[in-house]
Protein backbone atom coordinates (compact mmCIF):
# COMPACT_ATOMS: atom_id res chain seq x y z
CA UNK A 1 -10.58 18.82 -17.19
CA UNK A 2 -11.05 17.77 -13.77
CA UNK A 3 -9.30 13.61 -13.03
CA UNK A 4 -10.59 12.21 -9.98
CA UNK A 5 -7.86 9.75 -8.83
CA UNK A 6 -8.89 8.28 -4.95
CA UNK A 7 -8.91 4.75 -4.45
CA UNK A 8 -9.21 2.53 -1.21
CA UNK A 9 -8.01 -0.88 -0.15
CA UNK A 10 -7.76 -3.37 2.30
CA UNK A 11 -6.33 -6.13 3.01
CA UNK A 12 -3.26 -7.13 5.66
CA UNK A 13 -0.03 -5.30 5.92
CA UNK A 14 3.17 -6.58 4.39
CA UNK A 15 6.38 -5.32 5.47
CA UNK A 16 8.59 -5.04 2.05
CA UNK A 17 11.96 -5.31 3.19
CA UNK A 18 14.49 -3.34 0.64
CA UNK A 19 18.01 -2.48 0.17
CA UNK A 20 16.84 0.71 -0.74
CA UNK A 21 15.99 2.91 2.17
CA UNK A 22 14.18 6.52 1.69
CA UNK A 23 13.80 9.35 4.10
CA UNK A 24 10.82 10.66 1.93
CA UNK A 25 8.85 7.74 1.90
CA UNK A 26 8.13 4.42 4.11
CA UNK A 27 7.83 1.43 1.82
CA UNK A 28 4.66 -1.50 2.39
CA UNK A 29 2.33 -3.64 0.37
CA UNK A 30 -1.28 -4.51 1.18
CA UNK A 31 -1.69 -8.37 0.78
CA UNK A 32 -4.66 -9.53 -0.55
CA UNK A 33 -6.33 -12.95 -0.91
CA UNK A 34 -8.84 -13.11 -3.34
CA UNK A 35 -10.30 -16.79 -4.29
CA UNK A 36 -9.81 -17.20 -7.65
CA UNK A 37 -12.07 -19.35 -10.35
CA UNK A 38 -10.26 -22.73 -10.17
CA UNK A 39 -11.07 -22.78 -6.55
CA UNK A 40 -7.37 -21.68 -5.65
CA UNK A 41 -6.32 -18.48 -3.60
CA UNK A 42 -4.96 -15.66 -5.59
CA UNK A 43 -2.63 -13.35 -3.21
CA UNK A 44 -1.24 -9.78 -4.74
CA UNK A 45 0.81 -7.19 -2.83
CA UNK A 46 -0.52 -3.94 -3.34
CA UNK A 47 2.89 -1.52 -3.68
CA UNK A 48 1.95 1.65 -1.26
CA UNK A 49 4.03 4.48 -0.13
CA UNK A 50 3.39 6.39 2.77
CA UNK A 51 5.05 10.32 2.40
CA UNK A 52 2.69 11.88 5.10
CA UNK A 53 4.75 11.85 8.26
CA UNK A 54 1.88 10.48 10.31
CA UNK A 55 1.27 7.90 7.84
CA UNK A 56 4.45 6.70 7.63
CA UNK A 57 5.03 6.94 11.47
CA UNK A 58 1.63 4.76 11.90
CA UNK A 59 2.49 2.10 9.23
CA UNK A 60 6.14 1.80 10.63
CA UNK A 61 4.61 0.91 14.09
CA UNK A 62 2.12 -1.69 12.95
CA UNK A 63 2.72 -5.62 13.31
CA UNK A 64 3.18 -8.14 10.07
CA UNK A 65 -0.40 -9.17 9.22
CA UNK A 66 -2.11 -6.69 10.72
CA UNK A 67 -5.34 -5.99 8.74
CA UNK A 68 -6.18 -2.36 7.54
CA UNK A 69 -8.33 -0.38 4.87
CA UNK A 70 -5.57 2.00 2.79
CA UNK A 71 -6.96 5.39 1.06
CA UNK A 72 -4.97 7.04 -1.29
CA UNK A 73 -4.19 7.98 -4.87
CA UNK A 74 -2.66 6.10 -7.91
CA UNK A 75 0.72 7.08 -8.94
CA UNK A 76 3.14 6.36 -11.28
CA UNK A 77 7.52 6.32 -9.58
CA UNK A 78 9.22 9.00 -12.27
CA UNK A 79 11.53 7.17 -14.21
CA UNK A 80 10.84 3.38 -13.96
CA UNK A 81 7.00 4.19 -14.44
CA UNK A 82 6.15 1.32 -11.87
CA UNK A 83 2.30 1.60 -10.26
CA UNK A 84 1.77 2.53 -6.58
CA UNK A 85 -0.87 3.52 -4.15
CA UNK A 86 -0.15 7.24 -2.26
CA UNK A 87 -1.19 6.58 1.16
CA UNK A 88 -3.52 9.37 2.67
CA UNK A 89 -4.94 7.53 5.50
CA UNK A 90 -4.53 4.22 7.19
CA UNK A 91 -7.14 2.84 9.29
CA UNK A 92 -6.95 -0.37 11.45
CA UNK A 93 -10.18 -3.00 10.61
């Protein structure tokens, strides 16, 4: 059985600030406001990890804010089973 598993977002960047600091991985979120039925604004980080080298490298060097479209894969942390998006590619908008 073939599982296709590619998604793409966008949104702005959000540095996540942790305690816990990897050398595999660079930590962000992509904000997104999205206006919600009572007329108020709905915001939700986006949990991403960027393993490629470049990718990371790229995302490290952008500013707080600075709006982007995210393509990646769905993946699930081993152990804690949290959600987050694989970054593949980062493009600025």
């Amino acid at each position: 059985m073939r599982v296709d598993n590619e998604v793409m977002v966008s949104g702005l960047l959000h540095h996540i600030r942790s305690e816990k600091k990897s050398d595999k991985y660079f930590l962000f979120s992509v904000k997104q406001e999205t206006p919600w039925h009572d007329g108020s604004v709905r915001k939700d980080f986006l949990v991403s990890r960027a393993f490629i080298p470049t990718v990371r490298e790229q995302v490290k060097a952008l500013a707080e804010g600075t709006p982007l479209r995210v393509r990646g894969s769905l993946q699930s942390s081993l152990g804690s089973g949290e959600m987050y998006l694989c970054a593949k590619n980062v493009e600025l908008l």
